[in-house]
C-alpha atoms as a PDB file:
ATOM      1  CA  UNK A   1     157.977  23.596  21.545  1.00  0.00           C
ATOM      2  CA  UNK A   2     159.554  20.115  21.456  1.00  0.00           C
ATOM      3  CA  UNK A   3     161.464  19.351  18.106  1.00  0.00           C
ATOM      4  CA  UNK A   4     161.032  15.717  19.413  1.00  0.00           C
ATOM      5  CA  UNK A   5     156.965  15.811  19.317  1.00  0.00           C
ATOM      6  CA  UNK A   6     155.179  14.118  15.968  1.00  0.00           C
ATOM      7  CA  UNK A   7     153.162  16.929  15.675  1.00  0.00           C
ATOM      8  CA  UNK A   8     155.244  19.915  16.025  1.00  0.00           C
ATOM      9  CA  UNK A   9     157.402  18.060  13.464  1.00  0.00           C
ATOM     10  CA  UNK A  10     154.107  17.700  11.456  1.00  0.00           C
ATOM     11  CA  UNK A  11     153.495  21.220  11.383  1.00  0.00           C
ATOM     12  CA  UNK A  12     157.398  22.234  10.605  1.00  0.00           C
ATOM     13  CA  UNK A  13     156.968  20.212   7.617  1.00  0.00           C
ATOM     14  CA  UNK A  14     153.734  21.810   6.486  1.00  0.00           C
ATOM     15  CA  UNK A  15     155.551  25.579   7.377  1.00  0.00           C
ATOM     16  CA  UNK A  16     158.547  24.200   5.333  1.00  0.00           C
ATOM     17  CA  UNK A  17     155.909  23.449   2.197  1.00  0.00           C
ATOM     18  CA  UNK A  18     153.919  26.265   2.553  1.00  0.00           C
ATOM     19  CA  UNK A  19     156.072  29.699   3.014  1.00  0.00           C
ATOM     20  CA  UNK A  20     159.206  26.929   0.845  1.00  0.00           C
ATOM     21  CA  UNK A  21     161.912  27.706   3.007  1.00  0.00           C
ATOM     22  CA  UNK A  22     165.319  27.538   1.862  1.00  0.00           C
ATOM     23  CA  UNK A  23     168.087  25.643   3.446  1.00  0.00           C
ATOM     24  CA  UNK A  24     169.402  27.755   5.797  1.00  0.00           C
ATOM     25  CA  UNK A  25     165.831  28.929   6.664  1.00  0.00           C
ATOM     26  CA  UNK A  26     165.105  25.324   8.033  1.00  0.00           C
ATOM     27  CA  UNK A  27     167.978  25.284   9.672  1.00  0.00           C
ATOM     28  CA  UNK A  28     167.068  28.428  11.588  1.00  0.00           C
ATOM     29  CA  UNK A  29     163.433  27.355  12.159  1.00  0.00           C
ATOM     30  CA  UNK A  30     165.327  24.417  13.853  1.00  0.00           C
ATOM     31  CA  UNK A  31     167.046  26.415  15.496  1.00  0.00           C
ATOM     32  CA  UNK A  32     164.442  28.831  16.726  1.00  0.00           C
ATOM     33  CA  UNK A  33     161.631  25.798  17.375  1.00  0.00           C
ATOM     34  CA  UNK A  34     163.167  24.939  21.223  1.00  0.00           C
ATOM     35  CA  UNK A  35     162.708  28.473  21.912  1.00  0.00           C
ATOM     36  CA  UNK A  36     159.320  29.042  20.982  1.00  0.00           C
ATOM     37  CA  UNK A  37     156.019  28.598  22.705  1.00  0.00           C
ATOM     38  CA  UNK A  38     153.568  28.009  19.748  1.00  0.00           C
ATOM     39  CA  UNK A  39     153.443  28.483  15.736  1.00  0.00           C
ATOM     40  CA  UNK A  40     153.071  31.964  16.026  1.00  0.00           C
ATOM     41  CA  UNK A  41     156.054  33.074  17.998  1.00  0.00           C
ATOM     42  CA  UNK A  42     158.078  30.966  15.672  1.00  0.00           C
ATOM     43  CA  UNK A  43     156.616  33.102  12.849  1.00  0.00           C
ATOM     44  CA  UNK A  44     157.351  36.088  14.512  1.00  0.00           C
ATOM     45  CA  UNK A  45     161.119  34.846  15.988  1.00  0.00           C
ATOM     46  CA  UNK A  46     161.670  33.703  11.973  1.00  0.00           C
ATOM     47  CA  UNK A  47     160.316  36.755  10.803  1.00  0.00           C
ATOM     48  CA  UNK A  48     163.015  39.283  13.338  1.00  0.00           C
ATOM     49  CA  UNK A  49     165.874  37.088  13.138  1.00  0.00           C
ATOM     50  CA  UNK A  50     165.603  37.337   9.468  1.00  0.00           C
ATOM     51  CA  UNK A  51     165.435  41.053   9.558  1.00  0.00           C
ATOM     52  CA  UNK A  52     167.917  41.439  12.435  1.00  0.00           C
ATOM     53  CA  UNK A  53     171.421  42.901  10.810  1.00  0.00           C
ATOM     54  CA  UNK A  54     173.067  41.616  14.164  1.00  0.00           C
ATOM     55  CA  UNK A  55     172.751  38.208  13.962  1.00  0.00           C
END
């Protein structure tokens, strides 16, 4: 997804509001977006790296 589109920022802002993600969660949602196809691989790539020991 591009970081740089109005409405994939639209729709990080409504993730950020609706699961109220801490700081460093928004920073890895940024971080994650770029690699993501849609909303629900960046679910699921918040949801591993979060519960990944290794990273």
């Amino acid at each position: 997804m591009d970081i740089n589109d109005k409405s994939v920022l639209e729709m990080l802002n409504k993730l950020i509001a609706i699961d109220r993600l801490n700081k460093s969660q928004i920073l890895q949602m940024v971080d994650l977006v770029s690699l993501s196809n849609d909303i629900n691989d960046l679910k699921d790539n918040l949801k591993w790296e979060s519960s990944n020991p290794y990273h």
